[in-house]
Protein backbone atom coordinates (compact mmCIF):
# COMPACT_ATOMS: atom_id res chain seq x y z
CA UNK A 1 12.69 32.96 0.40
CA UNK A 2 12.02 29.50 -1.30
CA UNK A 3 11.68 26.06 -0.68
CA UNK A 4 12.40 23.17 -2.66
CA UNK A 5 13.03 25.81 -5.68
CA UNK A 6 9.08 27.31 -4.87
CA UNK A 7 8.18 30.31 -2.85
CA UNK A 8 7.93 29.58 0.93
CA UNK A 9 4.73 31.29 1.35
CA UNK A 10 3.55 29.30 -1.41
CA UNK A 11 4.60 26.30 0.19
CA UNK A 12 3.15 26.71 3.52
CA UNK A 13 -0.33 27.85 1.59
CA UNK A 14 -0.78 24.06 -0.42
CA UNK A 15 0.39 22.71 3.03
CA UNK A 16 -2.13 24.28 5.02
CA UNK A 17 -5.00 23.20 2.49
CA UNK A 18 -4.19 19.78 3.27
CA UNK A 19 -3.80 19.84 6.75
CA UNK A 20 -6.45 21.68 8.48
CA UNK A 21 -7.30 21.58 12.19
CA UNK A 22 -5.11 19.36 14.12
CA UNK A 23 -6.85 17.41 16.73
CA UNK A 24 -5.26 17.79 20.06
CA UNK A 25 -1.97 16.26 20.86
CA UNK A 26 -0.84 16.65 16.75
CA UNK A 27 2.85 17.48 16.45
CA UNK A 28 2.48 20.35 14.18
CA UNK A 29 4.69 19.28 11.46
CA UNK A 30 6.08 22.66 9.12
CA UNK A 31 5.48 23.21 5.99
CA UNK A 32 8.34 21.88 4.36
CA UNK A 33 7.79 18.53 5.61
CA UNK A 34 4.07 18.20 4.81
CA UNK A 35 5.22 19.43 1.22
CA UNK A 36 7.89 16.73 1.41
CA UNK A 37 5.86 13.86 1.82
CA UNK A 38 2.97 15.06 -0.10
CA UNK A 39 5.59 14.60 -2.70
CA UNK A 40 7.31 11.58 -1.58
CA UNK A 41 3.82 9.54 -1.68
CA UNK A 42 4.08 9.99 -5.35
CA UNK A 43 7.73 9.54 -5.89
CA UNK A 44 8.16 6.24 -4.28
CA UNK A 45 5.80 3.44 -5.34
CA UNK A 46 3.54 1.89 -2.22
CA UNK A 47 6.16 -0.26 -0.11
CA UNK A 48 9.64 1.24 -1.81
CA UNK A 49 11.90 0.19 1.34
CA UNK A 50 14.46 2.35 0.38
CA UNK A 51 12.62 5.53 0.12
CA UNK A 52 11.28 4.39 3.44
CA UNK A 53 14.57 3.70 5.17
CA UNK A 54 15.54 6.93 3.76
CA UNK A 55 12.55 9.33 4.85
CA UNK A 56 12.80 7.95 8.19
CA UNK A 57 16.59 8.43 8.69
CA UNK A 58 16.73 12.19 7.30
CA UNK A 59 13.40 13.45 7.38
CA UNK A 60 11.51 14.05 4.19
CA UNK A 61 12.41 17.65 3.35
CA UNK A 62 16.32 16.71 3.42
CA UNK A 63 15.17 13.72 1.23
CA UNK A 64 13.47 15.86 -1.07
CA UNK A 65 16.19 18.09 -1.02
CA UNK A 66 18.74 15.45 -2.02
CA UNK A 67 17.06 14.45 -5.06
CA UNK A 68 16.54 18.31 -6.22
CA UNK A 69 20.34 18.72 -5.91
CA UNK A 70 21.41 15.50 -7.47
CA UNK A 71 23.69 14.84 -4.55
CA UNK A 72 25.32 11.15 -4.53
CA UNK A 73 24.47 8.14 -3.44
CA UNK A 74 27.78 8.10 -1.58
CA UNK A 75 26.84 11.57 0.18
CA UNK A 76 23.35 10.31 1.05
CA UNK A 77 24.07 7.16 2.09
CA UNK A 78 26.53 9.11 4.58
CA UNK A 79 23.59 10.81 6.02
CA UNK A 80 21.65 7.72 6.29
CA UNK A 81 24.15 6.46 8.12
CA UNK A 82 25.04 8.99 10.57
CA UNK A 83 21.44 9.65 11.30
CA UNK A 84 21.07 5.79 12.55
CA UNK A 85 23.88 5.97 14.10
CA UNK A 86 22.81 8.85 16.68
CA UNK A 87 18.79 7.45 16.70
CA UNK A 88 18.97 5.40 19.63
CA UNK A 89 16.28 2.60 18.58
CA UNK A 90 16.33 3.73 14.96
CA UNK A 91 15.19 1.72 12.06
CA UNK A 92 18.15 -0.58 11.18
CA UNK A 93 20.08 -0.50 7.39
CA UNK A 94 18.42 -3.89 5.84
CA UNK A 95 21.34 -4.12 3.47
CA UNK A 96 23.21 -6.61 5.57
CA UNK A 97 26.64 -7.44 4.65
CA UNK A 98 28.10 -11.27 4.21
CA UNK A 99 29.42 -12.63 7.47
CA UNK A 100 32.86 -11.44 8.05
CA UNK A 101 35.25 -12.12 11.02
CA UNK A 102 36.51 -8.15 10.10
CA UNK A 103 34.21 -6.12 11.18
CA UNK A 104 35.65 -2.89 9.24
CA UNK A 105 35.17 -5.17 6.13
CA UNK A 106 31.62 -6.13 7.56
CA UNK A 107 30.73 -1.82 7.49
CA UNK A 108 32.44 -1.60 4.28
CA UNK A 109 30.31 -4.16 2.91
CA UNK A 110 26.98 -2.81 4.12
CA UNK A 111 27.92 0.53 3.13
CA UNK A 112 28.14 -0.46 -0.89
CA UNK A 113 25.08 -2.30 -0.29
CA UNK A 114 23.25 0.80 0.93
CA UNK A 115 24.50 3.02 -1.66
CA UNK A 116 24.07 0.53 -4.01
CA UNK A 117 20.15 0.57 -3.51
CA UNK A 118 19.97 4.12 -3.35
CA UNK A 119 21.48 4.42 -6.33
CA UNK A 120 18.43 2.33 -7.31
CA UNK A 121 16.33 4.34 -6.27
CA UNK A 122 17.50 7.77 -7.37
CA UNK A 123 17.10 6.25 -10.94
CA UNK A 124 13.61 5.44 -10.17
CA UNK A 125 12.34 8.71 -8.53
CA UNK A 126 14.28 11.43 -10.26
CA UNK A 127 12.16 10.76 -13.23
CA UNK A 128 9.30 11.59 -11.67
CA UNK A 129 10.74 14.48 -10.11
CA UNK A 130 7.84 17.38 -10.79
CA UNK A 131 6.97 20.05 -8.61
CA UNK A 132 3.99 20.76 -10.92
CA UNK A 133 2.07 17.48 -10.28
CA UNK A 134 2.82 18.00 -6.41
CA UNK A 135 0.82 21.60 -6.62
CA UNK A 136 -1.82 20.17 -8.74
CA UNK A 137 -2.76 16.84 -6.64
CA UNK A 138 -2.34 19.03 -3.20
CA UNK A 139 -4.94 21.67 -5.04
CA UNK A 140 -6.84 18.93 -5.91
CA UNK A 141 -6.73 17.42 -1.94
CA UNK A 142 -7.80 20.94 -0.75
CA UNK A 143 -10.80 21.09 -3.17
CA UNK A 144 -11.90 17.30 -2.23
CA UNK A 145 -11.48 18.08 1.39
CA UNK A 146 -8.66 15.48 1.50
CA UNK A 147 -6.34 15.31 3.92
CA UNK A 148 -2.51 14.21 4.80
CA UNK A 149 -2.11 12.33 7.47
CA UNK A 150 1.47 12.02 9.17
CA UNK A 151 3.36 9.19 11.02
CA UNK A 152 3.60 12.71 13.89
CA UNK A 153 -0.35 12.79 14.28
CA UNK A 154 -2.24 11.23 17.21
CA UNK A 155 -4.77 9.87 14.32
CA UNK A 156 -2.16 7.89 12.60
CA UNK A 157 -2.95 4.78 12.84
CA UNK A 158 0.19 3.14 14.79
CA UNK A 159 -0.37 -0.65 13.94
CA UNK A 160 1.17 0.50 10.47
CA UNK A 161 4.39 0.88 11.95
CA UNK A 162 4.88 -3.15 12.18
CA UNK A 163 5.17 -2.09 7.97
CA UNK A 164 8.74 -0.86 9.27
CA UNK A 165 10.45 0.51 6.55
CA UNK A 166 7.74 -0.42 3.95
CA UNK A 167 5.40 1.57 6.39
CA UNK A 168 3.72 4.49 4.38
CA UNK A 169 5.35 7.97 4.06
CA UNK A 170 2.09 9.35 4.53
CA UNK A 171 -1.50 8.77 4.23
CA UNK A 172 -4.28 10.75 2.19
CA UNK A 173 -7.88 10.74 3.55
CA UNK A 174 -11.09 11.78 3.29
CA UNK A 175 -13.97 11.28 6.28
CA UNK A 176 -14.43 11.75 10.18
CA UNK A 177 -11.49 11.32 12.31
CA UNK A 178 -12.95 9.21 14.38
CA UNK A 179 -13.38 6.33 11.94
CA UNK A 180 -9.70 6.50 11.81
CA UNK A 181 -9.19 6.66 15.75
CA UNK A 182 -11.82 3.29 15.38
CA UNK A 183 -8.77 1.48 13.59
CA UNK A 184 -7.45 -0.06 16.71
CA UNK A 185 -10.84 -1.40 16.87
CA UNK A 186 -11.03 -3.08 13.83
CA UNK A 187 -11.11 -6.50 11.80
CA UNK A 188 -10.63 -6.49 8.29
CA UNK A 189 -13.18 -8.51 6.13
CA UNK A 190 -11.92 -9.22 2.47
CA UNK A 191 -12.62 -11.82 0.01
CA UNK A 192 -13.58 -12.64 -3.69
CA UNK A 193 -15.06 -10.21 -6.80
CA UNK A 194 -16.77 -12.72 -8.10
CA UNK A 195 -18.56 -13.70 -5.29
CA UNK A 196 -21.44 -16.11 -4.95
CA UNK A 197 -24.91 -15.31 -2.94
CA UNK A 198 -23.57 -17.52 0.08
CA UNK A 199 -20.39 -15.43 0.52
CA UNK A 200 -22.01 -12.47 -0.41
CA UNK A 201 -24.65 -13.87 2.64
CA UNK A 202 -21.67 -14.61 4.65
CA UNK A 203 -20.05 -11.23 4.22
CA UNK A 204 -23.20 -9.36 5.52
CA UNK A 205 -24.12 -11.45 8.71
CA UNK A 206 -20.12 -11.08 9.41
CA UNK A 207 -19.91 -7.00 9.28
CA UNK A 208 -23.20 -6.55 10.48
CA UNK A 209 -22.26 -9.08 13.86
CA UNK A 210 -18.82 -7.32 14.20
CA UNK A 211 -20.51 -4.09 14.14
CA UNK A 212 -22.59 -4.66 16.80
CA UNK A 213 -19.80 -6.36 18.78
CA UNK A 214 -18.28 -2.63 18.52
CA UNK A 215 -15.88 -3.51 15.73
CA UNK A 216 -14.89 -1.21 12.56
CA UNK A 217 -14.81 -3.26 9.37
CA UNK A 218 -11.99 -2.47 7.16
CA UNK A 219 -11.70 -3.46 3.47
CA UNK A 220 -10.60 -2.28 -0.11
CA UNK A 221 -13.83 -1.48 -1.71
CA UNK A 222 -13.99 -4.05 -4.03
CA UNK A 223 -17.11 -5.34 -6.06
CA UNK A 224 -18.12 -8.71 -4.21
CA UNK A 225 -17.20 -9.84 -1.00
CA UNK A 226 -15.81 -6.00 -0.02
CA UNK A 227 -18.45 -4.22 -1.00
CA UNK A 228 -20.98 -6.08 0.83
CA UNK A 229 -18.73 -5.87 4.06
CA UNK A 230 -19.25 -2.04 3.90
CA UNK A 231 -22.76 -1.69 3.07
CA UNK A 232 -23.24 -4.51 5.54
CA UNK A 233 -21.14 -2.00 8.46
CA UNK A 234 -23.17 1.05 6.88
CA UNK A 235 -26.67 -0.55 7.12
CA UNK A 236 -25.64 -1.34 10.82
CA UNK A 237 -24.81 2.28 11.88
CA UNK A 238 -21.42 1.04 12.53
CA UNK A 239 -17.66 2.66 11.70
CA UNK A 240 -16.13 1.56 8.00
CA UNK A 241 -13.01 2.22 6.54
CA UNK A 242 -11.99 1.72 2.58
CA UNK A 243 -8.07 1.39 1.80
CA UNK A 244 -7.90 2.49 -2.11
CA UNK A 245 -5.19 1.72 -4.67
CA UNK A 246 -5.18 5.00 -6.20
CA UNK A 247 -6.21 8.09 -5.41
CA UNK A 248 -8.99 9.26 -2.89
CA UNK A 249 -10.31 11.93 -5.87
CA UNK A 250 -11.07 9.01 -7.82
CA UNK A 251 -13.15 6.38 -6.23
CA UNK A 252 -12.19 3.07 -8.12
CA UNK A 253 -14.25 0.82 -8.94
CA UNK A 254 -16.42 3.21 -10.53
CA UNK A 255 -19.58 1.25 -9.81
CA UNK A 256 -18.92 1.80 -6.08
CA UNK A 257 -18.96 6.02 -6.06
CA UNK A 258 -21.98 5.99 -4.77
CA UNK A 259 -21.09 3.57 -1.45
CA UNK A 260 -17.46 5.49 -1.38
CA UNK A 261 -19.25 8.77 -1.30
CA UNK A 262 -21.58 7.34 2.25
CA UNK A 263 -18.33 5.50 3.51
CA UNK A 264 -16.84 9.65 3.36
CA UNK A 265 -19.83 10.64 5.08
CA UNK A 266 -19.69 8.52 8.39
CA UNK A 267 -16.42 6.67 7.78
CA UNK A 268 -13.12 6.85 5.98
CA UNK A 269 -11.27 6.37 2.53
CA UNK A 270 -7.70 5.87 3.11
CA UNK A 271 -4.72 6.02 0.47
CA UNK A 272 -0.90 5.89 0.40
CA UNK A 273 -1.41 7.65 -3.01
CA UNK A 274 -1.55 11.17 -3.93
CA UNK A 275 -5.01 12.91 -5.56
CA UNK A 276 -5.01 11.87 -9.41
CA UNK A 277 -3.01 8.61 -8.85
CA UNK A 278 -4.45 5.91 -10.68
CA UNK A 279 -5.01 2.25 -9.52
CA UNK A 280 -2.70 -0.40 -10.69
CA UNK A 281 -2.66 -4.08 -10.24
CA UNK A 282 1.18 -3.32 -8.28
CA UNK A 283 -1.01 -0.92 -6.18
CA UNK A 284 -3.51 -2.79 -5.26
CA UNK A 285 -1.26 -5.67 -4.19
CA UNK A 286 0.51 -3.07 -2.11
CA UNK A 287 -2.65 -1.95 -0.60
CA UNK A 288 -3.43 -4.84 1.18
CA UNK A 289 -0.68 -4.77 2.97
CA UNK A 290 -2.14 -1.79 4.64
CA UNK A 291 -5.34 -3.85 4.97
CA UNK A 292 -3.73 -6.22 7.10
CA UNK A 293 -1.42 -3.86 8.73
CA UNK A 294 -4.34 -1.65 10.29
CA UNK A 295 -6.65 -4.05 11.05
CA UNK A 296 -6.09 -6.39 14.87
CA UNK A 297 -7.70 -9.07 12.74
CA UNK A 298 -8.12 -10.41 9.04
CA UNK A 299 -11.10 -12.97 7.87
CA UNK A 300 -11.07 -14.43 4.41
CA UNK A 301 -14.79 -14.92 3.39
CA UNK A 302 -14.82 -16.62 0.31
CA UNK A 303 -12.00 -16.45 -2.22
CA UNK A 304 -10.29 -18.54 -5.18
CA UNK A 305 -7.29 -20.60 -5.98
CA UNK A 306 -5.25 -17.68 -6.42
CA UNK A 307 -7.42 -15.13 -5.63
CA UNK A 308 -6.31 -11.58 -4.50
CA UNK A 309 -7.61 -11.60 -1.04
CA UNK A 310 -4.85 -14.16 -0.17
CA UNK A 311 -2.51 -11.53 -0.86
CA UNK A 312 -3.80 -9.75 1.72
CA UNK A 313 -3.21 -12.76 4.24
CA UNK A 314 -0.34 -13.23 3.94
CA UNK A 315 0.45 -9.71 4.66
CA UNK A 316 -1.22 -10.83 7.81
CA UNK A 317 0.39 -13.46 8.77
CA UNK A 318 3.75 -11.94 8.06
CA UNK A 319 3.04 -9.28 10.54
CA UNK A 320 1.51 -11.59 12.93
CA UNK A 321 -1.64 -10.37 12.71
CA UNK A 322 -4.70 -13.49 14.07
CA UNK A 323 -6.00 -14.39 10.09
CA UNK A 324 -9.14 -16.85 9.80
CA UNK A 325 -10.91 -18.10 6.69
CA UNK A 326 -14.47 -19.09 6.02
CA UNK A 327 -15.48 -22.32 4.81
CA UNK A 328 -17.61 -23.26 1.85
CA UNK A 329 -18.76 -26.08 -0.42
CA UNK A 330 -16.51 -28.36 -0.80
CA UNK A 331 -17.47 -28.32 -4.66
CA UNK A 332 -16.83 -24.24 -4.89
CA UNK A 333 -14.23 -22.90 -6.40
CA UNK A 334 -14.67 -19.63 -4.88
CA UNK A 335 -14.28 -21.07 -1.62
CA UNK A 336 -10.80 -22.94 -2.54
CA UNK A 337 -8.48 -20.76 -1.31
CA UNK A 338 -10.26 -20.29 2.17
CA UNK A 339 -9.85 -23.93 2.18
CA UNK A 340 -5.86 -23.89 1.35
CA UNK A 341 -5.77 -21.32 4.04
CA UNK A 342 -7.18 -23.89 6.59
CA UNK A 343 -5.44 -26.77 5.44
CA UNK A 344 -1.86 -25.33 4.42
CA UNK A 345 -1.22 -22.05 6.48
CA UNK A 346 -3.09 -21.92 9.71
CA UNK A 347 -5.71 -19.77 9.13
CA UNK A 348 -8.86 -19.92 11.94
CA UNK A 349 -11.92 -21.67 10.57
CA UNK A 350 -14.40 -19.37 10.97
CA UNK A 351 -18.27 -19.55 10.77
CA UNK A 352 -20.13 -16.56 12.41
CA UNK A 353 -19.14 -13.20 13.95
CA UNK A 354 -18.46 -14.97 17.65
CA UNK A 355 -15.81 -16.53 16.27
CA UNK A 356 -14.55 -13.98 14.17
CA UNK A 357 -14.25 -11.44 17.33
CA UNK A 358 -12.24 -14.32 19.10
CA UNK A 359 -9.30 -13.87 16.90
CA UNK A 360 -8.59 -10.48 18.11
CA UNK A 361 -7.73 -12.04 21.42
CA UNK A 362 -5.82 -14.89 20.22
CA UNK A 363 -2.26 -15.15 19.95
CA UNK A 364 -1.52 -15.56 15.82
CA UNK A 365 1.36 -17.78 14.94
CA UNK A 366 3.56 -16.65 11.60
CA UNK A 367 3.16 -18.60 8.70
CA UNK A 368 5.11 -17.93 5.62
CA UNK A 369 2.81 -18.10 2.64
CA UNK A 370 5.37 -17.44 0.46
CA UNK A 371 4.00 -20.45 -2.02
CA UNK A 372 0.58 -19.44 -2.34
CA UNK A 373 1.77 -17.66 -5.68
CA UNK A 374 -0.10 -14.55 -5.26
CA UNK A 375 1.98 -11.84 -4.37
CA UNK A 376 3.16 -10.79 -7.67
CA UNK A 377 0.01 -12.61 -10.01
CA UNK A 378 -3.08 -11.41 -11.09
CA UNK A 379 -5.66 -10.98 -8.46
CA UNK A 380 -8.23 -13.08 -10.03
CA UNK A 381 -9.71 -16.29 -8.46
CA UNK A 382 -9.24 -18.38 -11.25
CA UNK A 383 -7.64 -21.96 -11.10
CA UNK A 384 -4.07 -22.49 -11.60
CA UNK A 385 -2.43 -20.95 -14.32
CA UNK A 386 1.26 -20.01 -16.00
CA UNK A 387 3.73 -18.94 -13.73
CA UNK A 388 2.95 -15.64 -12.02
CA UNK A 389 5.07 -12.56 -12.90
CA UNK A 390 7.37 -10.97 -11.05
CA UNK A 391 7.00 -7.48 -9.46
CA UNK A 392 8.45 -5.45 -11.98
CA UNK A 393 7.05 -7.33 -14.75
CA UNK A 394 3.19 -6.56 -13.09
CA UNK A 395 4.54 -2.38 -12.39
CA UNK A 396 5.48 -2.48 -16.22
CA UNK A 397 2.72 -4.26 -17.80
CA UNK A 398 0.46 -1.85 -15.89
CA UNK A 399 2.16 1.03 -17.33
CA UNK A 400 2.02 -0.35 -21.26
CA UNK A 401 -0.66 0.74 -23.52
CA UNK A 402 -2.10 -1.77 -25.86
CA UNK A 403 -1.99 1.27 -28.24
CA UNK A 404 0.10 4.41 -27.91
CA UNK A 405 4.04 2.69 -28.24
CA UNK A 406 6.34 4.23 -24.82
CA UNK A 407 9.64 3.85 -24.53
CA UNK A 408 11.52 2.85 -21.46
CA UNK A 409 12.10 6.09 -20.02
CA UNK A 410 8.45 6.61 -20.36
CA UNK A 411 8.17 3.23 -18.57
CA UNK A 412 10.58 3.35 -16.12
CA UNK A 413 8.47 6.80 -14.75
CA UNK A 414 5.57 5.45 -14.97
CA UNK A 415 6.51 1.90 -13.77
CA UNK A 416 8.52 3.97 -10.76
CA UNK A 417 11.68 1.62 -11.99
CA UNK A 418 15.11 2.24 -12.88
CA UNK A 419 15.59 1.79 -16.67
CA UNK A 420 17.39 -1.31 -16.00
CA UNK A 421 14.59 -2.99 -14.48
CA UNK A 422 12.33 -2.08 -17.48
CA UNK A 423 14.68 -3.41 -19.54
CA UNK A 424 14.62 -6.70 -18.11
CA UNK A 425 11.12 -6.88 -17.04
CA UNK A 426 10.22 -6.08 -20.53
CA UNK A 427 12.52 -9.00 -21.72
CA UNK A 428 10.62 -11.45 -19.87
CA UNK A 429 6.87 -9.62 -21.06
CA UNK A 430 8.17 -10.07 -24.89
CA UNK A 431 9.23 -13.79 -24.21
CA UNK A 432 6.00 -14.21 -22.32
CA UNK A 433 3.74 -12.62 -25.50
CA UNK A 434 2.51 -9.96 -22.87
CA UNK A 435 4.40 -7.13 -24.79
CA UNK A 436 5.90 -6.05 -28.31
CA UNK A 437 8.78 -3.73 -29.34
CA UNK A 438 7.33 -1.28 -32.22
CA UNK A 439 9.59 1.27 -34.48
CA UNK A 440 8.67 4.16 -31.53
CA UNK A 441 8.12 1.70 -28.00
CA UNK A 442 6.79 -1.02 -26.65
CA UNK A 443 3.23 -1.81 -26.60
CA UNK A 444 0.86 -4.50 -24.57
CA UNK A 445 -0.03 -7.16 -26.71
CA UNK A 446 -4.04 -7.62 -25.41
């Protein structure tokens, strides 16, 4: 017998090396879907919608499935639509049609829409379609003692579902299960790279206060502000848990393997990504949205203009989540963007742990922060600059090289983009100086 074109036993071998003991009260999900969305976390980039609305309407395998056998949008979006249809409570089809007094012109409508965007994304996941790299990152996960963690299992952690359709298919992990249990617990502590000794100082009273107020401290792992948080939570015998932008095989930054490696030990390392998945600006972007998602709470020590950390709340404060911000000189520039976060979007001010654990019990009022102009730019905490890209622009420049020419195919797989896209988002890149068409690609101009 075989399963997605492999042998079944084969199948429910790499499965079982990634799932291990369940913890009471696990669905036991079968082979064929822990296969399926060990390969749909590297299909779809971090947040695809469609791949989400799709995975939650027909199940992974029959996902999978669909892609192997080239089957239509048309016949898929059928499916997607039938399966809503009977899911009392289901997730709803986003694609909503134009106001119409008819409402068989109001389906129609909503129909194209929905094939329309899985047409989409067929053209950006068949590329990627390899059964080899899905046996050689779940080897990988069974030799690193990594784990996948499904939406089924009690230890998923259930704030992620506010995510909705942009909730992960699946999460890869690597520590004690009880740090992840500890996530409804939590409050996450982010902040700048280049941070100064006072929010360095800042981020270790915080985690070590929260720890002892029986909070986990979540956070990305980052040099500055992030780092400190965990060794802060570590030196305090308390519960930490890193979110990564790549792969949990490959602790990123590289400086911080050692830290990783003791977060493993008594925590948690958390990714969306499959082993061998590299870190891209796109990803790490993406990431924070599961930063924000997990955590009850999010504090902004000390962070820039534009920094990357306010990425992460507004991720917050879209899903409602209580946000607060730490204040600092008024002369800093790595405290600016805490200070726009006070002054422009509602966040807390914030001074010591206290105060930080009060959050969790307040009520958080949504604040667009749509023009902070840091969802799709660089996460650096420099002043203000150019215009920041747009998302496929970032996905694309990531996957240039400033010396081996690719073409758009290339791109477009590594990007996870349809052709088109590249196309376009390269367009803007060569207008911008950020990229260059040679005789055999296109190449990142550095």
């Amino acid at each position: 017998m075989t399963l997605f074109g492999l042998d079944e036993n084969r199948v429910g071998e790499l499965a079982a090396g990634v799932r291990g003991a369940l913890p009471d009260g696990d669905d036991p999900a079968t082979a064929g879907e822990v296969f399926a969305r060990a390969a749909w976390s590297g299909l779809a980039e971090p947040g695809d919608g469609t791949a989400g609305l799709l995975v939650a309407s027909v199940g992974a395998s029959v996902a999978l499935t669909a892609i192997l056998e080239s089957w239509s949008p048309v016949r898929i979006g059928a499916l997607v639509r039938d399966a809503l249809g009977d899911e009392p409570g289901g997730p709803d089809i986003v694609f909503a049609a134009s106001p119409s007094a008819d409402p068989t012109a109001a389906d129609a409508d909503t129909s194209a829409e929905l094939e329309q965007a899985l047409d989409l994304g067929l053209q950006r996941w068949r590329p990627r379609l390899n059964s080899n790299e899905v046996i050689r990152s779940l080897q990988q996960a069974a030799r690193m003692q990594t784990r996948l963690l499904l939406a089924t299992d009690a230890l998923w952690p259930s704030a992620l579902d506010d995510l909705e359709q942009h909730a992960p298919l699946a999460l890869w992990w690597r520590g004690v299960p009880g740090a992840l249990a500890a996530l409804t617990n939590s409050i996450a502590l982010v902040g700048a790279r280049a941070a100064t000794g006072y929010g360095e100082h800042i981020a270790m009273e915080a985690s070590a206060g929260l720890v002892d107020r029986g909070f986990a401290i979540v956070s990305g792992a980052a040099y500055g502000i992030d780092g400190m948080a965990h060794r802060a939570a570590l030196a305090s015998d308390g519960t930490t848990v890193a979110f990564l932008a790549g792969g949990v095989d490959r602790f990123y930054p590289s400086g911080h393997d050692s830290l990783l490696t003791r977060i493993v030990a008594t925590g948690a390392v958390v990714s969306e990504l499959p082993c061998g998945a590299a870190p891209t600006k796109w990803r790490f972007l993406q990431r924070n949205r599961l930063i924000a998602a997990a955590s009850a709470a999010t504090v902004v020590l000390e962070a820039g203009w534009r920094s990357g950390s306010l990425n992460t709340a507004g991720h917050a404060s879209a899903l409602g989540r209580p946000l607060g911000a730490v204040p600092g000189p008024i002369t800093s520039p790595t405290s600016a963007g805490c200070h726009r976060l006070i002054r422009e979007f509602a966040a807390v001010c914030v001074t010591n742990p206290t105060e930080m654990a009060e959050l969790v019990g307040e009520r958080s009022i949504q604040v667009p922060l749509a023009n902070l102009e840091i969802e799709a730019g660089p996460a650096t905490d420099a002043g203000p600059g150019p215009l920041p890209r747009t998302s496929d622009q970032v996905r694309v420049f990531d996957a240039l090289s400033g010396r081996s020419p690719r073409t758009v195919g290339d791109l477009a797989r590594r990007a996870g983009l349809s052709t088109a896209a590249v196309r376009g988002a390269l367009g803007g890149l060569d207008l911008d100086g950020a990229a260059h068409e040679r005789e055999a690609g296109w190449v990142r101009r550095l």
